[in-house]
Protein backbone atom coordinates (compact mmCIF):
# COMPACT_ATOMS: atom_id res chain seq x y z
CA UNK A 1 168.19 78.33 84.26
CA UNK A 2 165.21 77.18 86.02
CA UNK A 3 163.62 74.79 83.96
CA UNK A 4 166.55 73.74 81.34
CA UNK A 5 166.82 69.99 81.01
CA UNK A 6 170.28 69.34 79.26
CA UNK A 7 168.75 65.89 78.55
CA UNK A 8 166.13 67.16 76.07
CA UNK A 9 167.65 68.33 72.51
CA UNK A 10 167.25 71.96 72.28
CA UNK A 11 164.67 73.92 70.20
CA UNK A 12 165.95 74.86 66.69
CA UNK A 13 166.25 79.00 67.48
CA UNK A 14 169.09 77.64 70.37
CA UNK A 15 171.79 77.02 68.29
CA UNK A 16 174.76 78.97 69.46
CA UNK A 17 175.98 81.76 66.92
CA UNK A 18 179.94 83.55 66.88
CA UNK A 19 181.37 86.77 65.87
CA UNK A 20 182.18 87.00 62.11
CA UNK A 21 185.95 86.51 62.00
CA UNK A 22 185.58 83.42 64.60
CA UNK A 23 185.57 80.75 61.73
CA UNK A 24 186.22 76.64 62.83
CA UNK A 25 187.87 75.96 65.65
CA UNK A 26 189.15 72.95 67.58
CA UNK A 27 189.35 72.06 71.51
CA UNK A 28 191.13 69.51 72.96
CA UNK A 29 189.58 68.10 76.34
CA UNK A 30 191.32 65.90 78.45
CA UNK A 31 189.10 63.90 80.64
CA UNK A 32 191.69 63.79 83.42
CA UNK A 33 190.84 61.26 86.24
CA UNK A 34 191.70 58.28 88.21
CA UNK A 35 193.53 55.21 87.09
CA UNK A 36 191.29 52.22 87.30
CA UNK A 37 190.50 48.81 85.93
CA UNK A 38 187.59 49.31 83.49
CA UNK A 39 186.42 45.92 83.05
CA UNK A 40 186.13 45.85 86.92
CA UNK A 41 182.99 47.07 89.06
CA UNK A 42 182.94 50.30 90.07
CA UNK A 43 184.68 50.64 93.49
CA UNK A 44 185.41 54.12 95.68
CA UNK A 45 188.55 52.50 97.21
CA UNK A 46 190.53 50.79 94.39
CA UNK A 47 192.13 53.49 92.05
CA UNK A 48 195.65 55.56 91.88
CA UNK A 49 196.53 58.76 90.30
CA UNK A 50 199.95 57.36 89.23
CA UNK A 51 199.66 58.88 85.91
CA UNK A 52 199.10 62.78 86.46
CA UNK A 53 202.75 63.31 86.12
CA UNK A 54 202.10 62.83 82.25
CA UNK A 55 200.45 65.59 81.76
CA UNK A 56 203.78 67.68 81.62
CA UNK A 57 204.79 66.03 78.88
CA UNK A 58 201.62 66.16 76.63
CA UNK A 59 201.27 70.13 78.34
CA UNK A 60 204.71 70.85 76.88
CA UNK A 61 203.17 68.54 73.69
CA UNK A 62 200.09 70.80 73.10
CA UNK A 63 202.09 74.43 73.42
CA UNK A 64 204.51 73.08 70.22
CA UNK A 65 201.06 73.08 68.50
CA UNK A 66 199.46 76.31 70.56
CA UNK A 67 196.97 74.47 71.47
CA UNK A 68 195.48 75.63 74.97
CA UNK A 69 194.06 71.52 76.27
CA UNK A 70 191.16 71.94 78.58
CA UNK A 71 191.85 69.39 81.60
CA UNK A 72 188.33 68.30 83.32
CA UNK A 73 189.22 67.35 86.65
CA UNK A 74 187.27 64.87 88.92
CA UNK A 75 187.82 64.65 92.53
CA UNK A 76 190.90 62.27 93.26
CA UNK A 77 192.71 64.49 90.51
CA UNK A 78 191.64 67.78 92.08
CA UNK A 79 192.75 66.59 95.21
CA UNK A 80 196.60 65.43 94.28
CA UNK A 81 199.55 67.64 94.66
CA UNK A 82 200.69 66.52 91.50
CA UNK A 83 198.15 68.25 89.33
CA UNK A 84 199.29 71.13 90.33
CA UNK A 85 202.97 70.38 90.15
CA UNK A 86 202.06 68.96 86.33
CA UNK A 87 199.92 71.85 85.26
CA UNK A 88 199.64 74.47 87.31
CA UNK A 89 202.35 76.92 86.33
CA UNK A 90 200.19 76.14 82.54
CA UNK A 91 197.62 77.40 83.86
CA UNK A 92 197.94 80.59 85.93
CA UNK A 93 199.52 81.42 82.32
CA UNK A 94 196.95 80.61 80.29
CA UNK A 95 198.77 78.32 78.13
CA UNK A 96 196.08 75.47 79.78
CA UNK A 97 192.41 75.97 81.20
CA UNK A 98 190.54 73.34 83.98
CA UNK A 99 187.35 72.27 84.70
CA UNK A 100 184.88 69.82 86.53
CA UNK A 101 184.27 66.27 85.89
CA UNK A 102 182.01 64.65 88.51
CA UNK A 103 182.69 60.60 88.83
CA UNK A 104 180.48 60.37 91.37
CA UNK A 105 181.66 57.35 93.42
CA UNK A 106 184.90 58.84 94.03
CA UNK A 107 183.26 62.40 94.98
CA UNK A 108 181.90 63.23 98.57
CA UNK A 109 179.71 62.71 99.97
CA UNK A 110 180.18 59.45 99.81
CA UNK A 111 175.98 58.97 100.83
CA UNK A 112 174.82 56.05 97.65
CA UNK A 113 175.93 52.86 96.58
CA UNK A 114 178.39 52.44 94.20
CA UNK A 115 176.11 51.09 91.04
CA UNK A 116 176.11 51.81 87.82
CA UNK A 117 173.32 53.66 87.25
CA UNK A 118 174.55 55.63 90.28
CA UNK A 119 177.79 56.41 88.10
CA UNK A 120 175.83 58.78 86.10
CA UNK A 121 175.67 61.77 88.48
CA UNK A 122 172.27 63.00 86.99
CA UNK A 123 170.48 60.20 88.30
CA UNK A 124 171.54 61.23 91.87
CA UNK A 125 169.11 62.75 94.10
CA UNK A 126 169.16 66.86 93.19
CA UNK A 127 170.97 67.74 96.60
CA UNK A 128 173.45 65.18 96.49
CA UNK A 129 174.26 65.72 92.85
CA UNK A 130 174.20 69.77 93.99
CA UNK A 131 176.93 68.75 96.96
CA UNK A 132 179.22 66.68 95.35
CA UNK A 133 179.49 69.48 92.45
CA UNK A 134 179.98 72.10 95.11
CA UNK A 135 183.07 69.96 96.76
CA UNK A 136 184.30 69.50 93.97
CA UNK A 137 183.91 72.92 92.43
CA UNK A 138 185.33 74.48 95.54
CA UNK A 139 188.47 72.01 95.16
CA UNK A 140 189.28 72.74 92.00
CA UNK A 141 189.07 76.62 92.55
CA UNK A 142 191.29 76.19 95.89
CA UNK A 143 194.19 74.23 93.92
CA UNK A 144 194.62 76.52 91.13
CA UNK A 145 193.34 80.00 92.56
CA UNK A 146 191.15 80.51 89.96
CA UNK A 147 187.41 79.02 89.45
CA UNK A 148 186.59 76.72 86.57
CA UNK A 149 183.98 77.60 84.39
CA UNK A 150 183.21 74.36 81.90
CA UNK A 151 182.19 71.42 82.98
CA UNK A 152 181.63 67.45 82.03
CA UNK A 153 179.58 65.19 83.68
CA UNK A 154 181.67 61.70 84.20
CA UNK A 155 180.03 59.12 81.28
CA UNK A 156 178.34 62.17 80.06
CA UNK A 157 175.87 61.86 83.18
CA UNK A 158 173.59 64.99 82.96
CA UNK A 159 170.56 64.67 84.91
CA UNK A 160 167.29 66.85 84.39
CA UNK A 161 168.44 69.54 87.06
CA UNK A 162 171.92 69.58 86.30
CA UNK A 163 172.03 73.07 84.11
CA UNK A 164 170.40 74.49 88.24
CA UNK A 165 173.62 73.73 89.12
CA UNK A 166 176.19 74.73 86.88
CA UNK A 167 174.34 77.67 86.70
CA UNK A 168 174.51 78.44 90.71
CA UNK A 169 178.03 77.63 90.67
CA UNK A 170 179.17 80.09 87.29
CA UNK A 171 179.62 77.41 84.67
CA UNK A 172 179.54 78.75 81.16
CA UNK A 173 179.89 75.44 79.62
CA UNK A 174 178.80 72.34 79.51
CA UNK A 175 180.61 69.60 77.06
CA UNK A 176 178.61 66.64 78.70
CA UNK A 177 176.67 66.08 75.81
CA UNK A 178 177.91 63.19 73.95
CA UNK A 179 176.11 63.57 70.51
CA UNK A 180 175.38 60.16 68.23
CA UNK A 181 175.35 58.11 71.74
CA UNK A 182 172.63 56.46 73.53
CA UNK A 183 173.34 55.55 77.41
CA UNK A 184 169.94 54.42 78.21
CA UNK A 185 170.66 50.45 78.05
CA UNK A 186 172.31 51.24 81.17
CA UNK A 187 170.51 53.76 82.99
CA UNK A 188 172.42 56.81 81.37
CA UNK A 189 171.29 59.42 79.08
CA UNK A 190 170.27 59.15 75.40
CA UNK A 191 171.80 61.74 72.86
CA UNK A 192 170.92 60.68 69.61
CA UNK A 193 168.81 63.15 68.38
CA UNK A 194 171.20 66.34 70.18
CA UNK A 195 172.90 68.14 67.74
CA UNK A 196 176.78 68.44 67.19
CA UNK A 197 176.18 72.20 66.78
CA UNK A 198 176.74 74.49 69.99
CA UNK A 199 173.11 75.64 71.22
CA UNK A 200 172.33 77.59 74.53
CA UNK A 201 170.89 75.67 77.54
CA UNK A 202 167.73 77.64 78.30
CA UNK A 203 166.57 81.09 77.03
CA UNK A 204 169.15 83.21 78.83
CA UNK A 205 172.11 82.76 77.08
CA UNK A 206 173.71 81.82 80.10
CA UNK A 207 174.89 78.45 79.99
CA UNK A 208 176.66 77.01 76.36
CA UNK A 209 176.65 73.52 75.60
CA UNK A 210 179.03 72.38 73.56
CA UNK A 211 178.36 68.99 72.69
CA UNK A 212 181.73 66.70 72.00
CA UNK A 213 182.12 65.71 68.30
CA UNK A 214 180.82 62.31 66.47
CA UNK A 215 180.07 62.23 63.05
CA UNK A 216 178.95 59.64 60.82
CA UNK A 217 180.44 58.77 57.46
CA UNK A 218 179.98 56.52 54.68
CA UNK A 219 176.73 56.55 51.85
CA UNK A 220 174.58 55.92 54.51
CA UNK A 221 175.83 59.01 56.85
CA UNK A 222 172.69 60.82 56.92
CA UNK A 223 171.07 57.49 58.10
CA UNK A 224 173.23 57.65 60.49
CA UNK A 225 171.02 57.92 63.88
CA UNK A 226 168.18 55.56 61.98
CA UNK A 227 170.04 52.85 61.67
CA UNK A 228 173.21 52.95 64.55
CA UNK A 229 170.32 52.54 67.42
CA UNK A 230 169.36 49.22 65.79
CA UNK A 231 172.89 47.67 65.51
CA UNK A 232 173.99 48.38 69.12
CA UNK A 233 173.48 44.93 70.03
CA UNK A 234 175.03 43.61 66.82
CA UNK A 235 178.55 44.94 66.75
CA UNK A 236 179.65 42.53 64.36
CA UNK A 237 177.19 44.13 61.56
CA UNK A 238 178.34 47.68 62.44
CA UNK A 239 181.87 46.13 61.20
CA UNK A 240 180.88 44.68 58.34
CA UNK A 241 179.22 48.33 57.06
CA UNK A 242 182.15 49.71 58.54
CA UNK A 243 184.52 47.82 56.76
CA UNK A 244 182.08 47.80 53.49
CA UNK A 245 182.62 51.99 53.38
CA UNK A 246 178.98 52.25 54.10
CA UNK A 247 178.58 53.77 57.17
CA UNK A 248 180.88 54.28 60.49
CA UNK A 249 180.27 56.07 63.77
CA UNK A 250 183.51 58.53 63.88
CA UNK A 251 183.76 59.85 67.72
CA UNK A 252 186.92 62.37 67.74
CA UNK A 253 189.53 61.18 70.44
CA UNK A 254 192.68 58.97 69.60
CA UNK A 255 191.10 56.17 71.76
CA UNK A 256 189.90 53.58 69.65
CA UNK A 257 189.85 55.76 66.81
CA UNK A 258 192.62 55.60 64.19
CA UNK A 259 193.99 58.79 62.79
CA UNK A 260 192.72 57.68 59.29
CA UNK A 261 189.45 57.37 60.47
CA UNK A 262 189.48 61.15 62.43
CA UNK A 263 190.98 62.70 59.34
CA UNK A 264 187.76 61.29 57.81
CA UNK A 265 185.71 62.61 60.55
CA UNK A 266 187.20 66.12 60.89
CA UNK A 267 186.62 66.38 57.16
CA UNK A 268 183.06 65.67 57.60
CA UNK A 269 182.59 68.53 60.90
CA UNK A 270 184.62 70.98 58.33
CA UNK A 271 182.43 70.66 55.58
CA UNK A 272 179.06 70.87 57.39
CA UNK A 273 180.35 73.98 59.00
CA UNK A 274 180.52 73.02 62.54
CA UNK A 275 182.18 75.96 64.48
CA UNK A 276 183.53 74.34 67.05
CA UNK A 277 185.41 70.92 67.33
CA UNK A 278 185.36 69.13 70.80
CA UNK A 279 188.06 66.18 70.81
CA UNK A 280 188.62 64.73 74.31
CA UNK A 281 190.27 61.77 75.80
CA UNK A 282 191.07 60.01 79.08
CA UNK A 283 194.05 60.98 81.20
CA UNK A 284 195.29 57.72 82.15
CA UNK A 285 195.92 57.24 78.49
CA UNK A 286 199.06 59.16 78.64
CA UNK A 287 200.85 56.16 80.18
CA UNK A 288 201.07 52.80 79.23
CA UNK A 289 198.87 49.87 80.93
CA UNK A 290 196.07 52.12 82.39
CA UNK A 291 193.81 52.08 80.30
CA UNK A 292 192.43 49.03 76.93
CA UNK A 293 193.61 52.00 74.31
CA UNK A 294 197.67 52.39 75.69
CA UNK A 295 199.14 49.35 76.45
CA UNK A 296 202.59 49.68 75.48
CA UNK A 297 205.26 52.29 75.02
CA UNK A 298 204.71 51.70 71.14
CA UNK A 299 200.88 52.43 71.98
CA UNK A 300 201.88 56.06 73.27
CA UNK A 301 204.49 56.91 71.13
CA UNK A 302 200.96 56.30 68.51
CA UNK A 303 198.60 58.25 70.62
CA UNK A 304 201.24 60.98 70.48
CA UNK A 305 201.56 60.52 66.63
CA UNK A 306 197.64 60.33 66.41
CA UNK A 307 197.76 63.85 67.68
CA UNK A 308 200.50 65.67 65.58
CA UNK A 309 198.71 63.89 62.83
CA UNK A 310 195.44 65.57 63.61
CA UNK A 311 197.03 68.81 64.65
CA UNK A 312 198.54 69.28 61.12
CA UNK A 313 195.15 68.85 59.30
CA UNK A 314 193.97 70.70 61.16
CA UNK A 315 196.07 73.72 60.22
CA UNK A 316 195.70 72.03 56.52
CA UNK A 317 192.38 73.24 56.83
CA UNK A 318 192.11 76.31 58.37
CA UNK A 319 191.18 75.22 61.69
CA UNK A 320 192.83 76.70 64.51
CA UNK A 321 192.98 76.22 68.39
CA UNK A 322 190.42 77.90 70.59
CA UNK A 323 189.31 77.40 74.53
CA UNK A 324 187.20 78.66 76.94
CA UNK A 325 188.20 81.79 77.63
CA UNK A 326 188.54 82.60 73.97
CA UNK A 327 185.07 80.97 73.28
CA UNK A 328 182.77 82.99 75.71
CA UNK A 329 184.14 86.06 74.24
CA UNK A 330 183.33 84.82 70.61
CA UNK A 331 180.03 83.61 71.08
CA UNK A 332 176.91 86.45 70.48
CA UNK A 333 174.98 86.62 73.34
CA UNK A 334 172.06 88.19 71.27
């Protein structure tokens, strides 16, 4: 992997091809961290993990459907009893699947200021990016037994050395790329021009990126990444075309997102062909008051409906459930 830079869009020839039979799928990634206030600064001390009894219920949720839900864990998370206790039975049967997500102001070694461009693990110095992975990492594989192989940087922080590490450590996945997205105003990465299709990371087939799912929709779609980097400083005109059926920027989670507007969007991935669908969303959503998208009991009752709404198109279409395991022995390695 020497030499891949996950924050350069791949050559053309990388795009990731699966075994006929494989069709469209769908994965559902949880993004499972901390509770904390997000219109606060960063801060290492102030944050619970109140909420990770939740994920029983939407475990328990997701096996109605058969849906396998991928939970990225970050380092508070990894380091509770009560993931385990939630999850863990889930996943020594298979029936759920972990992996890494670095926030890296929570993670030790605790060695930089908390800042935001420091939130974007990538922008760490190599070694201290390398060592709060390989805490982390080795967390993770001493809670549940078993060593996770995916991975997601926290606010889709890859860095230009990243893939050196994931590669070190066995990842076969990366889903940090957010495709359609541009982090740069604030020191993060810039995605626009990645594509939505899975590519390989490198020229050894050894590390898959599977970038998480926005698509645009609307006349103006395949306009899309001209125009959106011009109106991120005028949300009020991304509205109006929004609202005018012109063009809208259709990221698939249930945060933010209505279930009318992810139909749209799944529609969209379906038709172009995309193999693989990669919806996520945050943990602490999965109880009310933790986060701006679930604020109520009403709020989660939706977020629940959100999904069995998606779930059922879904199977409308043909689209069934995959995960990692299932994935890696789908995808051609020639």
């Amino acid at each position: 992997m020497q030499g891949s830079n996950l924050l350069q869009p791949p050559a053309t020839d990388a795009l990731a091809r699966f075994r006929e039979g494989f069709g469209q799928r769908f994965i559902v990634t949880v993004d499972t961290e901390e509770e904390f206030d997000w219109d606060a600064p960063l801060d290492r001390r102030r944050h619970s993990t109140l909420t990770l009894p939740a994920l029983r219920k939407f475990q328990q949720f997701c096996e109605g459907f058969g849906v396998v839900p991928i939970y990225l864990l970050d380092y508070p998370v990894a380091d509770s009893p009560d993931t385990v206790a939630a999850i863990g039975d889930a996943v020594d049967a298979g029936r759920a699947e972990v992996g890494v997500q670095l926030h890296p102001w929570v993670s030790p070694p605790f060695d930089e200021d908390v800042s935001e461009f420091n939130s974007y693990a990538g922008n760490l110095p190599y070694e201290l990016e390398r060592e709060k992975f390989a805490r982390l990492h080795r967390r993770i594989d001493r809670a549940f037994g078993q060593a996770p192989r995916i991975y997601r940087a926290g606010r889709y922080g890859l860095g230009p050395r990243t893939a050196e590490i994931l590669a070190e450590f066995g990842m076969a996945i990366d889903t940090s790329v957010r495709a359609r997205f541009d982090y740069s105003s604030a020191g993060g990465p810039n995605y626009r021009e990645h594509p939505l299709h899975p590519y390989w990371a490198g020229g050894e087939h050894a590390l898959l990126e599977l970038p998480l799912t926005t698509v645009y929709w609307g006349p103006l779609r395949q306009m899309g990444n001209v125009i959106y980097p011009h109106l991120w400083r005028a949300p009020q005109v991304r509205g109006v075309l929004a609202r005018a059926g012109l063009l809208e920027r259709i990221p698939l989670t249930p945060e933010g997102i209505t279930a009318e507007e992810a139909l749209r969007g799944v529609d969209i991935a379906i038709d172009e062909g995309l193999p693989v669908l990669v919806f996520s969303f945050h943990s602490p959503s999965l109880a009310p008051g933790h986060t701006p998208y679930v604020r109520s009991e009403a709020d989660l009752g939706a977020l629940y409906d959100w999904w069995r709404t998606l779930f059922a198109h879904l199977a409308h279409r043909g689209v069934r459930p995959t995960h990692v395991a299932d994935i890696l022995s789908s995808v051609v390695l020639a």
